[in-house]
Structure formats: structure tokens, C-alpha cells
PDB file of N, CA and C in Angstrom:
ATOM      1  N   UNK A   1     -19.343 -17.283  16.066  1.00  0.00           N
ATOM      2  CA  UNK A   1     -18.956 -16.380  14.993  1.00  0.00           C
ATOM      3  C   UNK A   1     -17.445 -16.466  14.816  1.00  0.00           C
ATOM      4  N   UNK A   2     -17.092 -16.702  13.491  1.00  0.00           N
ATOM      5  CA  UNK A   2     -15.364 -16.819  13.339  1.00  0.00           C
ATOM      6  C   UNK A   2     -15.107 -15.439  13.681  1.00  0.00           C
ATOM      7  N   UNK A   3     -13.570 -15.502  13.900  1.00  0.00           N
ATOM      8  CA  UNK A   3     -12.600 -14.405  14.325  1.00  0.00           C
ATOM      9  C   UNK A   3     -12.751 -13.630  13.275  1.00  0.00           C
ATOM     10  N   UNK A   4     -12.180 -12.424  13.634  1.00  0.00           N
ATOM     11  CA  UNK A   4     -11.697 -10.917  11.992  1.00  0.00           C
ATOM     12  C   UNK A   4     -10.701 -11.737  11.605  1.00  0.00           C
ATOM     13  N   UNK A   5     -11.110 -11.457  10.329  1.00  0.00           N
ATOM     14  CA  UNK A   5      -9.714 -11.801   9.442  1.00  0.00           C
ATOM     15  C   UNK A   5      -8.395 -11.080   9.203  1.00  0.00           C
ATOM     16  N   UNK A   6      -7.274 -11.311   9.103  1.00  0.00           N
ATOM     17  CA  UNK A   6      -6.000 -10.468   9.398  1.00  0.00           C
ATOM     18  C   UNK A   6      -6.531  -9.497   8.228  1.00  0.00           C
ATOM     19  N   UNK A   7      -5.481  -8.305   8.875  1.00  0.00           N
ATOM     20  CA  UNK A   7      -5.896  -6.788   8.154  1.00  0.00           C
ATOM     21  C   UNK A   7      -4.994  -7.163   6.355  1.00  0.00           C
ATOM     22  N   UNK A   8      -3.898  -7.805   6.737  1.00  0.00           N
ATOM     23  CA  UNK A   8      -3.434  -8.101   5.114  1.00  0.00           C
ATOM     24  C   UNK A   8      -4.198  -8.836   4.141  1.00  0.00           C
ATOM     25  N   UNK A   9      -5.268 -10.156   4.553  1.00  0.00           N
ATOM     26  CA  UNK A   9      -5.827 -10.407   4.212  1.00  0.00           C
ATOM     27  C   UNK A   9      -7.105  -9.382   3.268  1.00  0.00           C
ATOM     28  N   UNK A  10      -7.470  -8.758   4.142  1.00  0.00           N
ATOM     29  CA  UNK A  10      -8.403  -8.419   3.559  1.00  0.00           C
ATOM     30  C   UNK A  10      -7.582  -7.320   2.747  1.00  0.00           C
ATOM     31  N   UNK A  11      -6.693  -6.414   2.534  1.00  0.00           N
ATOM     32  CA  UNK A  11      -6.127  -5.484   1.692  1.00  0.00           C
ATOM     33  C   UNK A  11      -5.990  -6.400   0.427  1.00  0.00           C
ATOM     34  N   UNK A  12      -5.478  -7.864   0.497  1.00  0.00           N
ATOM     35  CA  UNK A  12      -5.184  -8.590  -0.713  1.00  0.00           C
ATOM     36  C   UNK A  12      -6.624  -8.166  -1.040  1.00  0.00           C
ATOM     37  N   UNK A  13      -7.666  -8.660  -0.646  1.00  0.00           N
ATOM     38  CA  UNK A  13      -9.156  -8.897  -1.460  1.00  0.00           C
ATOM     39  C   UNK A  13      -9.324  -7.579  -2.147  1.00  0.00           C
ATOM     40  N   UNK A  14      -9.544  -7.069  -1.150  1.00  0.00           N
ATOM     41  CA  UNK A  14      -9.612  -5.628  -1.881  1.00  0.00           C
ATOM     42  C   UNK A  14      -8.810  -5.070  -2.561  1.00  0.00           C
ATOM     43  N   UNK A  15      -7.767  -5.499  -3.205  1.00  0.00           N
ATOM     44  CA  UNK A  15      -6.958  -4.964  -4.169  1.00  0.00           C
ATOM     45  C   UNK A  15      -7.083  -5.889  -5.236  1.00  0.00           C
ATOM     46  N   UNK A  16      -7.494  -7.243  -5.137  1.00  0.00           N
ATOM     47  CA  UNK A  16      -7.953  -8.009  -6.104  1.00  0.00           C
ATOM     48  C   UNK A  16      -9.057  -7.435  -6.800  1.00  0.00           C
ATOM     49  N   UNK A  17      -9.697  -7.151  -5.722  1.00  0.00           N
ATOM     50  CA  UNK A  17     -11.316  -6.757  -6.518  1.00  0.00           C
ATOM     51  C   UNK A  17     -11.505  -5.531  -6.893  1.00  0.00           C
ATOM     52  N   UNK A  18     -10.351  -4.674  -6.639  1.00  0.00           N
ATOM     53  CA  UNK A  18     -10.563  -3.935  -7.583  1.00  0.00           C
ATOM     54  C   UNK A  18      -9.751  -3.509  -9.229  1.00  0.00           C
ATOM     55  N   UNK A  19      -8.822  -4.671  -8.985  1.00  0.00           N
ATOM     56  CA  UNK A  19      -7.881  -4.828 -10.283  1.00  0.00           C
ATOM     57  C   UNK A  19      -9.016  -5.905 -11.200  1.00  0.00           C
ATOM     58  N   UNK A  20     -10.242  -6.178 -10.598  1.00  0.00           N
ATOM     59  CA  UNK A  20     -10.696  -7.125 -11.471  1.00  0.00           C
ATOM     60  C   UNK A  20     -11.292  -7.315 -12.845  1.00  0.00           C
ATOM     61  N   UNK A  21     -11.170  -7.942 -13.774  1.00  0.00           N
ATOM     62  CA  UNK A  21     -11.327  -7.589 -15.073  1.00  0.00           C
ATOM     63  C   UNK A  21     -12.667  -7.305 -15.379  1.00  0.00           C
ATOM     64  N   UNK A  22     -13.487  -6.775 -16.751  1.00  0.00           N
ATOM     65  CA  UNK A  22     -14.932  -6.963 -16.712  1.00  0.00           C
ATOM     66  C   UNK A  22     -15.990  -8.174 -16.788  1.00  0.00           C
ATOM     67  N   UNK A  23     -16.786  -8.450 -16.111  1.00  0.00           N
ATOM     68  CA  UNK A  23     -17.516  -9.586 -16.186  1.00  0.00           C
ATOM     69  C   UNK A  23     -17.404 -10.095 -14.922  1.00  0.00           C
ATOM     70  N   UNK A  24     -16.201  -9.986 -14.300  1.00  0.00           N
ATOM     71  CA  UNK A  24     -15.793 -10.605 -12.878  1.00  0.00           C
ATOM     72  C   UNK A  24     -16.852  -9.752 -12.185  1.00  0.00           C
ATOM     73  N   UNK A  25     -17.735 -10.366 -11.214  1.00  0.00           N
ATOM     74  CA  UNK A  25     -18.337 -10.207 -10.234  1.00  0.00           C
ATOM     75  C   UNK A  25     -17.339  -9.936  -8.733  1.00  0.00           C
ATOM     76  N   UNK A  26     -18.257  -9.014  -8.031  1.00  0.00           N
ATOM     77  CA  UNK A  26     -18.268  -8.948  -6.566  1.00  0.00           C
ATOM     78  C   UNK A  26     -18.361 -10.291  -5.629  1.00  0.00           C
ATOM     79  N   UNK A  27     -19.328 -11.007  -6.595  1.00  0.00           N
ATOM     80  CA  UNK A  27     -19.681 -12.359  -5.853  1.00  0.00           C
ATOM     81  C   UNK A  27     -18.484 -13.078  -6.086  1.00  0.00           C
ATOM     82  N   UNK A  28     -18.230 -13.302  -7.291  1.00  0.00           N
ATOM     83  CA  UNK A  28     -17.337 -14.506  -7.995  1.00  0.00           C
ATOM     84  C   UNK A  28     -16.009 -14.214  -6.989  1.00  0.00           C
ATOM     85  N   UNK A  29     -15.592 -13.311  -6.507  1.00  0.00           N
ATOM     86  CA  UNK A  29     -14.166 -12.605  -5.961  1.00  0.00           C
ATOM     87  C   UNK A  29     -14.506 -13.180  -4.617  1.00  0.00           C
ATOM     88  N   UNK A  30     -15.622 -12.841  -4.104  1.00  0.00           N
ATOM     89  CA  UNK A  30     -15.723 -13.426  -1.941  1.00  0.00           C
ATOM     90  C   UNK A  30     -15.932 -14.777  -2.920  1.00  0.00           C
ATOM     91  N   UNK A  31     -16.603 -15.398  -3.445  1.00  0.00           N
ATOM     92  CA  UNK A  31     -16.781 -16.662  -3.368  1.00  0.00           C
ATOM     93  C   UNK A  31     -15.142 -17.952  -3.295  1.00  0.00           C
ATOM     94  N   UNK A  32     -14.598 -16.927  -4.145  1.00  0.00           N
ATOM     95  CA  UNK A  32     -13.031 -17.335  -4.735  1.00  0.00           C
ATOM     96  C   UNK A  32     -12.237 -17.019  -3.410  1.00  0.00           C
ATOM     97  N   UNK A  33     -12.871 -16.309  -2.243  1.00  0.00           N
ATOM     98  CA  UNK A  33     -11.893 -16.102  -1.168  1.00  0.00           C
ATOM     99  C   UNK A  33     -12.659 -16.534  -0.121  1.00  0.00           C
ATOM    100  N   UNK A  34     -13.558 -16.871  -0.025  1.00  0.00           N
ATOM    101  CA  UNK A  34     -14.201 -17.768   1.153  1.00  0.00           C
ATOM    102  C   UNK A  34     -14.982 -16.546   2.087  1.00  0.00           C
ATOM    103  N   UNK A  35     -15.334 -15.679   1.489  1.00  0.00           N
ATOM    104  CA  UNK A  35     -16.420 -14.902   2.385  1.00  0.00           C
ATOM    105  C   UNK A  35     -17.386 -14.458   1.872  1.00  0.00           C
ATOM    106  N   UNK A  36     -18.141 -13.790   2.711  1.00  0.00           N
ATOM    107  CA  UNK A  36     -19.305 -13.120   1.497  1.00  0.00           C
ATOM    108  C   UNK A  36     -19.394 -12.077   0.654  1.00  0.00           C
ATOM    109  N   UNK A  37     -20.533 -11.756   0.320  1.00  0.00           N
ATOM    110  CA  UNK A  37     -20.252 -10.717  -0.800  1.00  0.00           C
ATOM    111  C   UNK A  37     -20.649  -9.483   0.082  1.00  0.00           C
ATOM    112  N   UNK A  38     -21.211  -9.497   1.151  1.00  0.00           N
ATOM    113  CA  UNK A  38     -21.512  -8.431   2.211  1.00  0.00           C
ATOM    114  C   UNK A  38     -20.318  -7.859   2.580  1.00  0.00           C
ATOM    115  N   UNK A  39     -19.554  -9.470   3.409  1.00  0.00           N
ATOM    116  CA  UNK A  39     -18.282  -8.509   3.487  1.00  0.00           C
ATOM    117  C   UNK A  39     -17.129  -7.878   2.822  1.00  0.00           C
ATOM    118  N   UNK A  40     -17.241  -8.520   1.611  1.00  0.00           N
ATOM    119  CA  UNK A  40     -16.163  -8.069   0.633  1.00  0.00           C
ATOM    120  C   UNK A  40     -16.482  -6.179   0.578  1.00  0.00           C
ATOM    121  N   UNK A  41     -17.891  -6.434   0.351  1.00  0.00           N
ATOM    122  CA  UNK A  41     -18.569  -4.809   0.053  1.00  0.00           C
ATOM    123  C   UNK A  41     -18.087  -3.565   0.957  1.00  0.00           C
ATOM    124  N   UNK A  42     -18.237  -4.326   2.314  1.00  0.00           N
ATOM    125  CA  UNK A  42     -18.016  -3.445   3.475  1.00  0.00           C
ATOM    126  C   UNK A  42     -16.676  -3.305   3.503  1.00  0.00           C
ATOM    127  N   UNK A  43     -15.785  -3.845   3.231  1.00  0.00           N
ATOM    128  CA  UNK A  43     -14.513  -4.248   2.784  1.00  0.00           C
ATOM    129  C   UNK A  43     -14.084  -2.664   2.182  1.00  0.00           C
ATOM    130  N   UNK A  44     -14.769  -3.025   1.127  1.00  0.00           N
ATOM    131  CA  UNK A  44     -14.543  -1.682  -0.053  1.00  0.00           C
ATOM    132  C   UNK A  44     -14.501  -0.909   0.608  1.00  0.00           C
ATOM    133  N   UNK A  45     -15.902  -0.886   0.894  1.00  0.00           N
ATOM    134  CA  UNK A  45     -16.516   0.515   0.896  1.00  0.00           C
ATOM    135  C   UNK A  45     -15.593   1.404   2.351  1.00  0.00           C
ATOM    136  N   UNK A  46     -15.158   0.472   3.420  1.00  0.00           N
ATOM    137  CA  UNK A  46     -14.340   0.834   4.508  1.00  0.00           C
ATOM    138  C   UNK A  46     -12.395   1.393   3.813  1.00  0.00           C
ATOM    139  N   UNK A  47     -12.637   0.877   2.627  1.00  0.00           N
ATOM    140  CA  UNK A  47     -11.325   1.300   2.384  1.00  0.00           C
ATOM    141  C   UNK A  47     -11.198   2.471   1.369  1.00  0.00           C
ATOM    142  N   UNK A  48     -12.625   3.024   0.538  1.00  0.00           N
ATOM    143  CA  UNK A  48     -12.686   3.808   0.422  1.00  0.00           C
ATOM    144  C   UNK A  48     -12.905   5.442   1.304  1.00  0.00           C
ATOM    145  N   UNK A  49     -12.834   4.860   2.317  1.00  0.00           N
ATOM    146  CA  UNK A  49     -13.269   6.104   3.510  1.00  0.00           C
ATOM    147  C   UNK A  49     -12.164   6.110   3.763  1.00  0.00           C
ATOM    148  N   UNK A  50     -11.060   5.146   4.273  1.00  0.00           N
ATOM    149  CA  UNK A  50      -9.525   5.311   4.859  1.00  0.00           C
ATOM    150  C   UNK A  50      -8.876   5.909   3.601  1.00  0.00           C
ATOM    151  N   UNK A  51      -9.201   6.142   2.539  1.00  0.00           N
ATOM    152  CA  UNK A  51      -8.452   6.479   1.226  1.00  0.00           C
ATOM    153  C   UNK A  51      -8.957   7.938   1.224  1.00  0.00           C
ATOM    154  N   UNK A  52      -9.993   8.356   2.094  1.00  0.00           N
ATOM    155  CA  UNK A  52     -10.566   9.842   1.123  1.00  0.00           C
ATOM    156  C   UNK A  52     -11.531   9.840   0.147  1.00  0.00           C
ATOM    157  N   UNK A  53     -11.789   8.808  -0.467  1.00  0.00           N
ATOM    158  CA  UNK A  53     -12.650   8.547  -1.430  1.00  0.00           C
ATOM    159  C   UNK A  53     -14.228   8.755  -1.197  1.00  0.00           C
ATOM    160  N   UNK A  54     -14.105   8.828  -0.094  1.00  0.00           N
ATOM    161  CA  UNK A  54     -15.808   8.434   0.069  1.00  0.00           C
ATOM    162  C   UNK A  54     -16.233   9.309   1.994  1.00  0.00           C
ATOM    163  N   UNK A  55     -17.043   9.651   2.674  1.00  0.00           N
ATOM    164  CA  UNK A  55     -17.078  10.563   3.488  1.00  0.00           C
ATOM    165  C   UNK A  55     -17.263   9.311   4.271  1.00  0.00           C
ATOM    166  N   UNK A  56     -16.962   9.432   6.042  1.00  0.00           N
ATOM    167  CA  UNK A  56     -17.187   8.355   6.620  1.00  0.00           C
ATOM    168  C   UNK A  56     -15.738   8.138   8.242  1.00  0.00           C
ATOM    169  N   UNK A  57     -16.010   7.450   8.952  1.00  0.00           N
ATOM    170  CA  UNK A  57     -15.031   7.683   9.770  1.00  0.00           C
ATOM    171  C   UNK A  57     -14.324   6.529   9.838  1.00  0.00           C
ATOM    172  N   UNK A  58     -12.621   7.129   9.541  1.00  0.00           N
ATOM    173  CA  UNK A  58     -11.490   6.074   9.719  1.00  0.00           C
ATOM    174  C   UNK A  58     -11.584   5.242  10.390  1.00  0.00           C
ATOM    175  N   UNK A  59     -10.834   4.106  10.744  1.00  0.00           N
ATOM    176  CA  UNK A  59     -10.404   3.255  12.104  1.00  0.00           C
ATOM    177  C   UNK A  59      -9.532   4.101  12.743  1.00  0.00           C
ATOM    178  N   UNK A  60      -8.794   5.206  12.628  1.00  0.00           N
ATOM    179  CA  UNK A  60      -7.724   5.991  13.344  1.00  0.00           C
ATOM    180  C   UNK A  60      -8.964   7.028  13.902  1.00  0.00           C
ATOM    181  N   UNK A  61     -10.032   7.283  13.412  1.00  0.00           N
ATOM    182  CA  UNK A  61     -10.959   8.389  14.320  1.00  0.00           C
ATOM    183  C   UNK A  61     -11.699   7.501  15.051  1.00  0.00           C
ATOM    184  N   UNK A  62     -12.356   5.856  14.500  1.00  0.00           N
ATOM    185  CA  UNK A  62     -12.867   5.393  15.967  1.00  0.00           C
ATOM    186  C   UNK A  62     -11.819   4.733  17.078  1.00  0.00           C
ATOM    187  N   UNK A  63     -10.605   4.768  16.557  1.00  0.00           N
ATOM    188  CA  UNK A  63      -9.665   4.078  17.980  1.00  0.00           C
ATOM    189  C   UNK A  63     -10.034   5.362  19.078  1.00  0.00           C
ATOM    190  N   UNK A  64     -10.033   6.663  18.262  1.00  0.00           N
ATOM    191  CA  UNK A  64      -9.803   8.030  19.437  1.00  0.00           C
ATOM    192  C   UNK A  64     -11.167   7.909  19.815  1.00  0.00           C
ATOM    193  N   UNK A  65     -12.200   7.639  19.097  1.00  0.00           N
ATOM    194  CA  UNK A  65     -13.136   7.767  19.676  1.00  0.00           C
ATOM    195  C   UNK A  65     -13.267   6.856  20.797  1.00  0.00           C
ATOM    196  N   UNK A  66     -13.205   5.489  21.239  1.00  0.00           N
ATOM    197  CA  UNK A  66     -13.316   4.990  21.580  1.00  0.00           C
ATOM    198  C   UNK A  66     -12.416   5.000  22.493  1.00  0.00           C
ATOM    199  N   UNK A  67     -11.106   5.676  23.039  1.00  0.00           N
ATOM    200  CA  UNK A  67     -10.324   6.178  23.923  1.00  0.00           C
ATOM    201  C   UNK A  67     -10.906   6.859  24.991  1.00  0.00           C
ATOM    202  N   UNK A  68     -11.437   7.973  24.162  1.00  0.00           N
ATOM    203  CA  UNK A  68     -12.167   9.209  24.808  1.00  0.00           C
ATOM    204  C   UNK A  68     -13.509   8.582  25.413  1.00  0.00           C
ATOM    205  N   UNK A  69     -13.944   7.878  25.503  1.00  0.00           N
ATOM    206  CA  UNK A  69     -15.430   7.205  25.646  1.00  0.00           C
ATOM    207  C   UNK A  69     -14.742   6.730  27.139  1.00  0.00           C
ATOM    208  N   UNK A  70     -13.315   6.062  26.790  1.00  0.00           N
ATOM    209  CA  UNK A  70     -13.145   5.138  28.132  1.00  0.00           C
ATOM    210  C   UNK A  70     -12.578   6.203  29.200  1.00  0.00           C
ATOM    211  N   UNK A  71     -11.950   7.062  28.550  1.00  0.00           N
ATOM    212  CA  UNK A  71     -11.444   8.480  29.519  1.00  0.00           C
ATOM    213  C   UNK A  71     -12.664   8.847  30.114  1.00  0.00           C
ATOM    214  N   UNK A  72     -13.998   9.322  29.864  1.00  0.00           N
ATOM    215  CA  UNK A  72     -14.868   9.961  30.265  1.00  0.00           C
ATOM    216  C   UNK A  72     -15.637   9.093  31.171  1.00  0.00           C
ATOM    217  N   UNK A  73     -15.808   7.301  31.246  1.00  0.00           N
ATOM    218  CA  UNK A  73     -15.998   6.882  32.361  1.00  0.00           C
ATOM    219  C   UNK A  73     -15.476   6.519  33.476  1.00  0.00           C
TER     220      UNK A  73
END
């Protein structure tokens, strides 16, 4: 399985895709950036939760979570 892709990376995509004009696809945008359209989605949809936009837990609430997990064993 390839590595995560750098975090700037993916902010470009996702700011592409959502400046994108009408007709432009979800697909046409991962295809044009070399990933899929799954992850572009999850993409979004993860940056609509870090924005407020959408209900769901940050990467700043699972780092703590995942702190506290290692504190408690």
C-alpha cells in the first residue's frame, strides 16, 4: 500500500475541487491528480468536519484520543 500523501497535497486537491467549474466531475479532478475518487471524497468530506461544516471528529480530537488510549495502558 503507498504511503499518505503530504497534508499540502491533499489541501491543493481539495481546494481545486472545490473551486471547480460546472460539468467538472469528482472523478475528472482524482483522475487529473492520480488518486481515486474515494479518496478525493473522504478528502472532502474530512475537511468539511475540520471546517465545522459537517458533524464528525477532527484529527486534533483523534491525536487526544489516541494519547489518552496510550495513557490508560
Amino acid at each position: 500500500m503507498p504511503g499518505p500523501y503530504p497534508q499540502e497535497f491533499r489541501e491543493d486537491v481539495v481546494a481545486v475541487a472545490r473551486r471547480r467549474e460546472s460539468g467538472v466531475t469528482i472523478k475528472q479532478i482524482a483522475t487529473d491528480f492520480g488518486i481515486s475518487e474515494a479518496t478525493l471524497q473522504n478528502w472532502l468530506r474530512q475537511a468539511d468536519v475540520e471546517e465545522g461544516n459537517r458533524p464528525g471528529q477532527t484529527a486534533a480530537d483523534a491525536a487526544e484520543a489516541r494519547e489518552l488510549k496510550k495513557r490508560i495502558r
